[in-house]
N, C-alpha and C. Protein backbone atom coordinates (compact mmCIF):
# COMPACT_ATOMS: atom_id res chain seq x y z
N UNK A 1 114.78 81.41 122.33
CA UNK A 1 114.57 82.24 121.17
C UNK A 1 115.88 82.92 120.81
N UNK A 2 116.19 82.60 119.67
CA UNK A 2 117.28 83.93 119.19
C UNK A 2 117.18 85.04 118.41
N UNK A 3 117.79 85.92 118.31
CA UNK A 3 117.48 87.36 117.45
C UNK A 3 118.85 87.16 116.38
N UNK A 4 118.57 87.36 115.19
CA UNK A 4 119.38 87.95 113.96
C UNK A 4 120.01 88.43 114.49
N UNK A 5 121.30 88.73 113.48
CA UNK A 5 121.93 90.43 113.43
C UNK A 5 121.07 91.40 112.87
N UNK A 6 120.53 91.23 112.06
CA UNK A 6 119.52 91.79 111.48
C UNK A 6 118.38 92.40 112.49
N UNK A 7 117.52 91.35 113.06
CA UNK A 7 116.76 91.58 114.62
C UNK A 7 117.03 92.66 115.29
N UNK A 8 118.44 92.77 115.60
CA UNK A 8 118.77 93.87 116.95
C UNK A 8 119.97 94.61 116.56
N UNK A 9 119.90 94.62 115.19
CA UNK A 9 120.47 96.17 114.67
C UNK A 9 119.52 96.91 113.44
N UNK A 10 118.57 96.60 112.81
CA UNK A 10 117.98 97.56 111.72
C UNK A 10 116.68 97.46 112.38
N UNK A 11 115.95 96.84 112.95
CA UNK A 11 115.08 97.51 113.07
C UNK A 11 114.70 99.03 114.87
N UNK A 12 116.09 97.96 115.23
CA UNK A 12 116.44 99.11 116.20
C UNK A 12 116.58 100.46 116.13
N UNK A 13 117.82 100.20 115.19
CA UNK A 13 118.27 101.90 114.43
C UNK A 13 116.93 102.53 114.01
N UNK A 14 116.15 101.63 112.84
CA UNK A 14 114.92 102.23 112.91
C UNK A 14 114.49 103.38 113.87
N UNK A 15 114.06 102.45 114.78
CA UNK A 15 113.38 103.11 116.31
C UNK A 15 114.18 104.33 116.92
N UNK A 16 115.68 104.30 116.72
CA UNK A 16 116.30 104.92 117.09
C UNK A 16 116.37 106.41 116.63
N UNK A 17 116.40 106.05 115.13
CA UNK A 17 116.61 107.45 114.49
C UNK A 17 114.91 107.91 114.38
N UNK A 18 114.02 107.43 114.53
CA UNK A 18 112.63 107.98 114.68
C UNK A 18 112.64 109.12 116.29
N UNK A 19 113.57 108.20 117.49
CA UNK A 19 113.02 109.25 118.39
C UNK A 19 114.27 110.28 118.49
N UNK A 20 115.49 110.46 117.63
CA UNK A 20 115.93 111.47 116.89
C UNK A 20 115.27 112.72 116.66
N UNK A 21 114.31 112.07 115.54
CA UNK A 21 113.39 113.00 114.59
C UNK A 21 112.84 113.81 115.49
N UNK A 22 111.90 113.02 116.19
CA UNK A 22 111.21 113.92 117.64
C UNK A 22 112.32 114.62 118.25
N UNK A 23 113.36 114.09 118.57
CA UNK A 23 114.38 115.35 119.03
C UNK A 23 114.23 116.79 118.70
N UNK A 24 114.45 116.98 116.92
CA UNK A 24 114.62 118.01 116.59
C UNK A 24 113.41 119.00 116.84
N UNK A 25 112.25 117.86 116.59
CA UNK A 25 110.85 118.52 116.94
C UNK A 25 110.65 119.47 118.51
N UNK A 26 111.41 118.61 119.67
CA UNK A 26 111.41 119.04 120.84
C UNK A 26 112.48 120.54 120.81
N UNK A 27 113.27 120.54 120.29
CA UNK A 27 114.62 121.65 120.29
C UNK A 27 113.95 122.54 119.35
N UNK A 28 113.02 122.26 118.23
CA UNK A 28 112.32 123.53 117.66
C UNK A 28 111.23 124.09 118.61
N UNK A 29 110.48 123.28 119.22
CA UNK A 29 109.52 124.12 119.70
C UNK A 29 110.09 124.59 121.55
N UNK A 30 111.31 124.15 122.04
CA UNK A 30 112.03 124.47 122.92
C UNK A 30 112.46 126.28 122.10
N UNK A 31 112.83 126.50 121.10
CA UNK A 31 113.42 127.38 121.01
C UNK A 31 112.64 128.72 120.89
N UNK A 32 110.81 127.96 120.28
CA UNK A 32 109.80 128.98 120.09
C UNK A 32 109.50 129.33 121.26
N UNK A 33 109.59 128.28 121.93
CA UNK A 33 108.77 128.39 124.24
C UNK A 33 109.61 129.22 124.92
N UNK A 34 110.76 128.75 124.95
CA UNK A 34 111.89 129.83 125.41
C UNK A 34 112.86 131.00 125.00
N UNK A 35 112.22 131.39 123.57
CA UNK A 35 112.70 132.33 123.60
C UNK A 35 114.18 132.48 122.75
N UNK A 36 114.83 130.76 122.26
CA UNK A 36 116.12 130.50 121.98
C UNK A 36 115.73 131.00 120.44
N UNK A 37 117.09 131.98 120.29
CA UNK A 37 117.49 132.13 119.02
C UNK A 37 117.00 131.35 117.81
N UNK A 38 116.44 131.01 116.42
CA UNK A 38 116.05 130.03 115.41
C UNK A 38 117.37 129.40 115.24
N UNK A 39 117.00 127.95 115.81
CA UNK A 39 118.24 127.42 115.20
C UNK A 39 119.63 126.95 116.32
N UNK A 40 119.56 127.68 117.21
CA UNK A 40 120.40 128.21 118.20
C UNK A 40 121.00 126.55 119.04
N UNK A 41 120.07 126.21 119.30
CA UNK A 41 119.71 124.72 119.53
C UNK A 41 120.56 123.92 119.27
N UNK A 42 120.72 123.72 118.05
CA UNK A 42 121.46 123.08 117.06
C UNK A 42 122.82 123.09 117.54
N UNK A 43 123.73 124.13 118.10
CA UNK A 43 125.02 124.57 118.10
C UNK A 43 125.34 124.40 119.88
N UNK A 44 124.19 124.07 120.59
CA UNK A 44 124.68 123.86 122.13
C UNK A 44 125.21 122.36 122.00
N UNK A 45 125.96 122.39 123.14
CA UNK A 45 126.92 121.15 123.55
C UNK A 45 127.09 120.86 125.32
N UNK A 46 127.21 119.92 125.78
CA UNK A 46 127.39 119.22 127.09
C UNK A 46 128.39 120.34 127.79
N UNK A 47 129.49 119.70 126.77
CA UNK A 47 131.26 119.74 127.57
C UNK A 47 131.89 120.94 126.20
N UNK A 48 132.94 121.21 126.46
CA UNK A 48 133.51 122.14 125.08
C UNK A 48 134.04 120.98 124.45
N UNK A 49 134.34 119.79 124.62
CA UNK A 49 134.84 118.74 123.79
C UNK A 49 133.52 117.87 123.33
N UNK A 50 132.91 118.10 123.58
CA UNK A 50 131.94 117.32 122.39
C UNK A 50 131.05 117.90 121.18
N UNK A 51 130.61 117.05 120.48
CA UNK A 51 129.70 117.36 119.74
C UNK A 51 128.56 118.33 120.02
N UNK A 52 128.03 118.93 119.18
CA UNK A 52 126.96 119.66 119.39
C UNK A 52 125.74 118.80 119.23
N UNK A 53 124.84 119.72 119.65
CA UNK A 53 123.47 118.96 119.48
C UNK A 53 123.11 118.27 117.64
N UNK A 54 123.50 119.80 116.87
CA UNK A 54 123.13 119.11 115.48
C UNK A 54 124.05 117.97 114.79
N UNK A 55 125.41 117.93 115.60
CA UNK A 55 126.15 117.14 115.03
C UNK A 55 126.21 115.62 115.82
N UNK A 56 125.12 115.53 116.51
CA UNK A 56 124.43 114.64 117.03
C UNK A 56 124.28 113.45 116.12
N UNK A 57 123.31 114.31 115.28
CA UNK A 57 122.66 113.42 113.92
C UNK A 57 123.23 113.14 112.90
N UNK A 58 123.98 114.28 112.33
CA UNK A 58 124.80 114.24 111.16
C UNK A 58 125.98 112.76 111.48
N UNK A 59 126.55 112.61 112.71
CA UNK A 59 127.71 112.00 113.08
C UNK A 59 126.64 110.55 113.25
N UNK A 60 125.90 110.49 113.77
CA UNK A 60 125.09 109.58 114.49
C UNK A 60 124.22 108.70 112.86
N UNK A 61 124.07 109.38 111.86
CA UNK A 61 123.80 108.89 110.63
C UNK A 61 125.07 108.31 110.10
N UNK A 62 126.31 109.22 109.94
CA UNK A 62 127.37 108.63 109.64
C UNK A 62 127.85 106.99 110.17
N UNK A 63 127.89 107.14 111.77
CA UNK A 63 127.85 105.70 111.98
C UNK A 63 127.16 104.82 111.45
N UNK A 64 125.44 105.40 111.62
CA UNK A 64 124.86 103.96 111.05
C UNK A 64 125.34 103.76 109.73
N UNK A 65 125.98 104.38 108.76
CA UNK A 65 125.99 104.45 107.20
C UNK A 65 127.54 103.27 107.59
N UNK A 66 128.12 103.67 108.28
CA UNK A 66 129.65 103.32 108.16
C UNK A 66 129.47 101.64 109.04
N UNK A 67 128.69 101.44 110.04
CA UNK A 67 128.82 100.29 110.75
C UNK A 67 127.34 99.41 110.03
N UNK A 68 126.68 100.09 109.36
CA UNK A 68 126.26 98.91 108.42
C UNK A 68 126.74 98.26 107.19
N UNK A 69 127.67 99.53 106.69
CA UNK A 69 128.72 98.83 105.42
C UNK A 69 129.57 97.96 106.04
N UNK A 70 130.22 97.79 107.45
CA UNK A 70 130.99 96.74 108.07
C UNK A 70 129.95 95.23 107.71
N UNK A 71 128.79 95.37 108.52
CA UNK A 71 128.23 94.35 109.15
C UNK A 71 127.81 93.70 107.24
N UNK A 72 127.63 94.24 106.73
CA UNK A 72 127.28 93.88 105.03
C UNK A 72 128.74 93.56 104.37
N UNK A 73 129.79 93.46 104.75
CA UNK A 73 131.04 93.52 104.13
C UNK A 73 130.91 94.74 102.92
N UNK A 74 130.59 96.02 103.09
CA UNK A 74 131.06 96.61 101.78
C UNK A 74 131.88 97.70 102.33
N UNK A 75 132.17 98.76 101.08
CA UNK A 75 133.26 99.57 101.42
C UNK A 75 132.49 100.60 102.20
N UNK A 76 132.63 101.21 103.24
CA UNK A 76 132.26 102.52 103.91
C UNK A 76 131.81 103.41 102.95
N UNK A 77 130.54 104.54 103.28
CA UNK A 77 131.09 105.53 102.80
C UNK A 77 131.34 106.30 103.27
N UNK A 78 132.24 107.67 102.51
CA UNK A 78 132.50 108.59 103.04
C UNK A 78 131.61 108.94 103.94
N UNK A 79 131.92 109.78 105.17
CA UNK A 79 131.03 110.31 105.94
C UNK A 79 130.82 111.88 105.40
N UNK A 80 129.48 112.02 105.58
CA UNK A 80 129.06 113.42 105.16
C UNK A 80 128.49 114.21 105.85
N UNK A 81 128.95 115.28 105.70
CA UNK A 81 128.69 116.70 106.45
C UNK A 81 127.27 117.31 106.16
N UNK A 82 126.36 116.88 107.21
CA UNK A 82 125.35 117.43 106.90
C UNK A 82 124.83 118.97 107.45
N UNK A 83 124.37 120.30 106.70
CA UNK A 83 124.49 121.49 107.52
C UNK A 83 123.42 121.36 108.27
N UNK A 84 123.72 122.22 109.60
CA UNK A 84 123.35 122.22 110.84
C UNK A 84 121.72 123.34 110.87
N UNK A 85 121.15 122.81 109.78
CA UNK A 85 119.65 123.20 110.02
C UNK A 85 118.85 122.16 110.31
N UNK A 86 117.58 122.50 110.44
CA UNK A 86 116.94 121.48 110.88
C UNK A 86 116.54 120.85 109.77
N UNK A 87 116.00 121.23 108.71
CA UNK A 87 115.45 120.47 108.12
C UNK A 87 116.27 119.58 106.95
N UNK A 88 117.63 120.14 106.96
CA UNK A 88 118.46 119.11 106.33
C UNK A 88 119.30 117.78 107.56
N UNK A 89 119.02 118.00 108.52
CA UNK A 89 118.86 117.07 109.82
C UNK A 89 117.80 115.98 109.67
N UNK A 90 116.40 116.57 108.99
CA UNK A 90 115.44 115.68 109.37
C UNK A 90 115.71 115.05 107.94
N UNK A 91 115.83 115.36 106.33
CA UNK A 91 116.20 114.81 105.56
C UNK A 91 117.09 113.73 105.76
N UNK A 92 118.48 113.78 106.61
CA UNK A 92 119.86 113.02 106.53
C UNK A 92 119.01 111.97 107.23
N UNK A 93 118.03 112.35 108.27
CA UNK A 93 117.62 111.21 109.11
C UNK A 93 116.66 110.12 108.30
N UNK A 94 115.69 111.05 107.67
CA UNK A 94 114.74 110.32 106.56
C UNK A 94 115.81 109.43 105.66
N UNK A 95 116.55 110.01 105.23
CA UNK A 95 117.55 108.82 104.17
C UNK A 95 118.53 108.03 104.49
N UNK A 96 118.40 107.86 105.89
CA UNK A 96 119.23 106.87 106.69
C UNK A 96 117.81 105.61 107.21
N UNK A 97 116.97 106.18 107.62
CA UNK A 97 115.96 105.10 107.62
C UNK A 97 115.52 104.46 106.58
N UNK A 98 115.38 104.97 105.22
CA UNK A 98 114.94 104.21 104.02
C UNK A 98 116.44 103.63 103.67
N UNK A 99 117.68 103.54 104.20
CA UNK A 99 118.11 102.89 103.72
C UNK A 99 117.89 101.69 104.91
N UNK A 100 118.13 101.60 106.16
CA UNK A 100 118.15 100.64 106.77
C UNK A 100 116.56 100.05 106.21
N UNK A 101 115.92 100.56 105.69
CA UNK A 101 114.51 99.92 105.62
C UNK A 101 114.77 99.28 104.35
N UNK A 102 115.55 99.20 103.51
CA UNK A 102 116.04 98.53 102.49
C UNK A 102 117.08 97.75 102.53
N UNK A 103 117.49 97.42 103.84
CA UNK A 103 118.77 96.69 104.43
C UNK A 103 117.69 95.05 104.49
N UNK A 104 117.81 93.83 103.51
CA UNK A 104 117.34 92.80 103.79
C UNK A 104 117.72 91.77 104.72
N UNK A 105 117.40 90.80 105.67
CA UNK A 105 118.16 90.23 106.30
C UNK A 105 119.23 89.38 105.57
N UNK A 106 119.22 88.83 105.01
CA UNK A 106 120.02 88.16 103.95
C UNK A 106 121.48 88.81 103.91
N UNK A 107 121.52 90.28 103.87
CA UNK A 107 122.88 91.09 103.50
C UNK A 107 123.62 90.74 105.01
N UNK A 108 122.71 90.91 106.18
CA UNK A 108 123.89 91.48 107.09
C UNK A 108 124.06 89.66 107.81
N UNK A 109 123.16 88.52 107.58
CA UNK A 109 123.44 87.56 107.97
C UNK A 109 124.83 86.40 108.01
N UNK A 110 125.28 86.34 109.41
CA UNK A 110 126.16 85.63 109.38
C UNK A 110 127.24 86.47 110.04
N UNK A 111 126.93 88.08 110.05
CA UNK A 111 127.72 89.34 110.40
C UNK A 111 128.50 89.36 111.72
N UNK A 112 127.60 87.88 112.74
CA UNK A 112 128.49 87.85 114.09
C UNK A 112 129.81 87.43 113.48
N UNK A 113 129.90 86.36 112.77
CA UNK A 113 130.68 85.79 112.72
C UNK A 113 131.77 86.36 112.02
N UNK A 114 132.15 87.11 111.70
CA UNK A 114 133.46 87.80 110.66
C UNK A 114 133.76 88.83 111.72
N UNK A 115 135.02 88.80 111.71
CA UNK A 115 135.77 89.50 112.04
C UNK A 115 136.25 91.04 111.66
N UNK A 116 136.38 92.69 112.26
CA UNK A 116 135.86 93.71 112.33
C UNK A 116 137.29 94.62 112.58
N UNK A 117 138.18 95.13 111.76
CA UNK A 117 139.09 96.03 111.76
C UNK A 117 138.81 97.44 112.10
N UNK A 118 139.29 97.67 113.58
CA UNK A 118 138.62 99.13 114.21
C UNK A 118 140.14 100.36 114.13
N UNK A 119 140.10 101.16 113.88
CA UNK A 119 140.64 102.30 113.41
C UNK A 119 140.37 103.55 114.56
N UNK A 120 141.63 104.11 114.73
CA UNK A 120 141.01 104.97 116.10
C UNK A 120 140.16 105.98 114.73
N UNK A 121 139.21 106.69 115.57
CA UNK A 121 139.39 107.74 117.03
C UNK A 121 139.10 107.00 117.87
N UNK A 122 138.12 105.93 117.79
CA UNK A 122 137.42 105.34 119.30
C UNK A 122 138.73 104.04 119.69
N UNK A 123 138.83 102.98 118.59
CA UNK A 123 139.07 101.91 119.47
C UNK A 123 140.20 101.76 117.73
N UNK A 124 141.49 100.67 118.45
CA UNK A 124 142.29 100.14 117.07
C UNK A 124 142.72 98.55 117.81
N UNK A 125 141.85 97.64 116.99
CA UNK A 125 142.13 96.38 116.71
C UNK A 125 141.15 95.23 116.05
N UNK A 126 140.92 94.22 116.34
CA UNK A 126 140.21 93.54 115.72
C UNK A 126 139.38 93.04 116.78
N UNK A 127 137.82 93.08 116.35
CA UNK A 127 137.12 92.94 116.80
C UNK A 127 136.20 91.76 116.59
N UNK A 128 136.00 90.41 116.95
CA UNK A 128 135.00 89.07 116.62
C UNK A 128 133.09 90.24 116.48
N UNK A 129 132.97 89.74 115.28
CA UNK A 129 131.37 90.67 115.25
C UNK A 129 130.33 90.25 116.28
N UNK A 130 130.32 89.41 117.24
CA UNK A 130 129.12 89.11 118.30
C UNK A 130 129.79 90.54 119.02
N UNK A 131 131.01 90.62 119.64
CA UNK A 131 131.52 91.86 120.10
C UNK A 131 131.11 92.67 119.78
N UNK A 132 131.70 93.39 118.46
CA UNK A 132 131.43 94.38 117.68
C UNK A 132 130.25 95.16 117.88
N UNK A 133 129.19 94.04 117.51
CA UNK A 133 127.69 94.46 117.17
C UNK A 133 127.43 95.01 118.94
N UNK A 134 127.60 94.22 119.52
CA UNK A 134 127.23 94.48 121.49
C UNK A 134 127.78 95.53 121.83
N UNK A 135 129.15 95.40 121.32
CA UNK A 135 130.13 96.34 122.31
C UNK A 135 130.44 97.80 121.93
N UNK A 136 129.92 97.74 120.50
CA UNK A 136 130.45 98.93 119.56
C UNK A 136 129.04 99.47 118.75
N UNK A 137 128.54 98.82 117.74
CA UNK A 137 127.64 99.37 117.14
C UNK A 137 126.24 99.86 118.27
N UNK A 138 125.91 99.01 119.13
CA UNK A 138 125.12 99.29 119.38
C UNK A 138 125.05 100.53 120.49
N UNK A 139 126.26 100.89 121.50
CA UNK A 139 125.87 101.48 121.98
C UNK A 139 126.61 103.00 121.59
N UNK A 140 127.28 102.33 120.33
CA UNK A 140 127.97 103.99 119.94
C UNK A 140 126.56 104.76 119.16
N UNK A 141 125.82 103.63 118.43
CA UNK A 141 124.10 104.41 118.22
C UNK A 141 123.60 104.88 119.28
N UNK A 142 123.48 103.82 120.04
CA UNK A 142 122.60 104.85 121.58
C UNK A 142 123.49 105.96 122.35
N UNK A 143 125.02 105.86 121.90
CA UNK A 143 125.61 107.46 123.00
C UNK A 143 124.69 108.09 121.94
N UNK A 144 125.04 108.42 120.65
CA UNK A 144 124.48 109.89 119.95
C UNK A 144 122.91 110.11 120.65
N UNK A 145 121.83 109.33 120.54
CA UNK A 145 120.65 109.84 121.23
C UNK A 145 120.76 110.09 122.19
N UNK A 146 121.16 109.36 123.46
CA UNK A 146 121.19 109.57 124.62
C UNK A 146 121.97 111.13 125.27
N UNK A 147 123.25 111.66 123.60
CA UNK A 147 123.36 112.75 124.22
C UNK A 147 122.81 113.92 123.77
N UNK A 148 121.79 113.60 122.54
CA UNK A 148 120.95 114.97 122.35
C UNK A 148 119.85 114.64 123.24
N UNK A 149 119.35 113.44 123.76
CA UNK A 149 118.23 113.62 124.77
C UNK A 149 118.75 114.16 125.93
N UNK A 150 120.18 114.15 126.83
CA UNK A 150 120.69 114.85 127.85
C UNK A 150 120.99 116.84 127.48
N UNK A 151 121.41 117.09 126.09
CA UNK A 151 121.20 118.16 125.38
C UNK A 151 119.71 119.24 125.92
N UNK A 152 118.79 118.33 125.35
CA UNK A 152 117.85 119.10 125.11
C UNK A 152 117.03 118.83 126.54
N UNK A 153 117.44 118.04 127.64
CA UNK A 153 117.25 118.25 129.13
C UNK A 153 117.56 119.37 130.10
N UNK A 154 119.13 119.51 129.56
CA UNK A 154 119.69 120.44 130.38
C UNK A 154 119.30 121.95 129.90
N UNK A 155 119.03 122.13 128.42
CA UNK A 155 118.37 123.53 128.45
C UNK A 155 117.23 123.23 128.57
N UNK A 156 116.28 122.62 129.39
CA UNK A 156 115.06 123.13 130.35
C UNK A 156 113.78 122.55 129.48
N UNK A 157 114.47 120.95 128.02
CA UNK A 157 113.44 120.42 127.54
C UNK A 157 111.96 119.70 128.33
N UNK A 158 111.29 119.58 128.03
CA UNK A 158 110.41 118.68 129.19
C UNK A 158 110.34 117.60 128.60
N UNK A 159 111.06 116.92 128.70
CA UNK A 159 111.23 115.58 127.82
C UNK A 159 112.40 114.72 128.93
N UNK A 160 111.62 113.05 128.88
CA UNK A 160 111.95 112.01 129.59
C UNK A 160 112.45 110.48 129.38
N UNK A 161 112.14 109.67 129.77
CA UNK A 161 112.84 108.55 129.59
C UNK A 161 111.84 108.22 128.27
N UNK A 162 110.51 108.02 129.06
CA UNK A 162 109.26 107.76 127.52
C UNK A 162 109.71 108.57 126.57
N UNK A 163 110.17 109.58 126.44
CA UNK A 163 110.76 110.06 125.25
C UNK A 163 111.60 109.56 124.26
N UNK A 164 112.64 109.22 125.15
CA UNK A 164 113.66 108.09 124.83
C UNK A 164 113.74 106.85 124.47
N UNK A 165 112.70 106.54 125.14
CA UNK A 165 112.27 105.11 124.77
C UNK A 165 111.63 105.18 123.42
N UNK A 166 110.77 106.03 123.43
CA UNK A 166 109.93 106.71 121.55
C UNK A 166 108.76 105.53 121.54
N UNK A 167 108.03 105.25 120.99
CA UNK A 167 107.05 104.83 120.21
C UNK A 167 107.40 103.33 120.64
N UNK A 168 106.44 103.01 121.53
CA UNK A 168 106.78 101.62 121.87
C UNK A 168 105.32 100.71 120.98
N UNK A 169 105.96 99.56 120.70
CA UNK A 169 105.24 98.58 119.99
C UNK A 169 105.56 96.91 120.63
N UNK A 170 103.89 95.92 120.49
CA UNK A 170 104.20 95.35 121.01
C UNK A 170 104.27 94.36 119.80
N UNK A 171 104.92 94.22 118.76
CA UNK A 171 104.76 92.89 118.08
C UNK A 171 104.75 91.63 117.73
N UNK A 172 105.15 91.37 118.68
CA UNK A 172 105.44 89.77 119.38
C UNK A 172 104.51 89.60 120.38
N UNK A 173 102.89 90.29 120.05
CA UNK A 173 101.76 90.03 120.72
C UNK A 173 102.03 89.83 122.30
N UNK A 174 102.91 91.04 123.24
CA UNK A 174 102.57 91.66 124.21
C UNK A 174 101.52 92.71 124.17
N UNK A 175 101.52 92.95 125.62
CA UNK A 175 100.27 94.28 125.90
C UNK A 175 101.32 95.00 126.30
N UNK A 176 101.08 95.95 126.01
CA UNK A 176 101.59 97.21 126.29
C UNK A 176 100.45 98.59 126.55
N UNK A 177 101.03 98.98 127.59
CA UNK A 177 99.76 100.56 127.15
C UNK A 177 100.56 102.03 128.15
């Protein structure tokens, strides 16, 4: 069996930015349970060099916006600064899923095959897209979740791997339960 590019990047992201959403849900009612400041949430971080929790999403939308204009050949867009409330968080996230949900397979097909001009901050050279998509898109989507799900662990979330994992489905007629 093989998977698209399409296959195992949009409907992933999908999935991805859904258990996002629940993120913010967990860090709001983390902040009502414990006592954290409104909002407060938003502005914690790991290390002093990284991102914050809200810029998690904002940055973590940006990619998908910027590494699906790659995989489609179009121009980037600007990346945008989304403010660090919640509910313009859950908006940026809502209009990053209706766009991948409007991403047809047709656009990004063929996307292994072209070749991928990388620009620091992260990486500077050229990249073959089977790479790209493996080595870069996919798991620079999964650092951003993986570090607001470590985020909202370390201040004392009760939230786990099933969390992370989000909303499992079996559509290729497995059982699951």
């Amino acid at each position: 069996m093989s998977f698209s590019v399409y296959d195992i990047t949009v409907p992933v992201m999908i999935h991805g930015l859904n258990v996002m959403d629940d993120y913010l849900d967990h860090a709001q009612t983390l902040e009502r349970t414990k006592g954290f400041e409104p909002g407060s949430i938003l502005g914690e971080r790991l290390a002093p060099d990284m991102l914050t929790f809200g810029e998690q999403f904002s940055v973590g939308c940006n990619k998908v916006d910027a590494h699906m204009a790659n995989l489609m050949q179009h121009d980037p867009l600007a990346p945008r600064n989304t403010p660090m409330m919640y509910p313009a968080l859950k908006a940026r996230l809502l209009e990053t899923r209706r766009f991948l949900q409007n991403v047809q397979p047709d656009e990004i097909a063929g996307a292994q095959s072209h070749t991928y001009e990388l620009t620091p901050p992260i990486v500077r050279g050229w990249f073959g897209g089977d790479d790209y998509i493996r080595h870069l898109v996919l798991p620079d989507f999964f650092f951003h979740i993986s570090i607001a799900h470590a985020i909202l662990r370390h201040l004392g979330a009760t939230i786990g791997k099933r969390d992370y994992l989000g909303n499992l489905t079996q559509q290729s007629g497995g059982d699951y339960s």
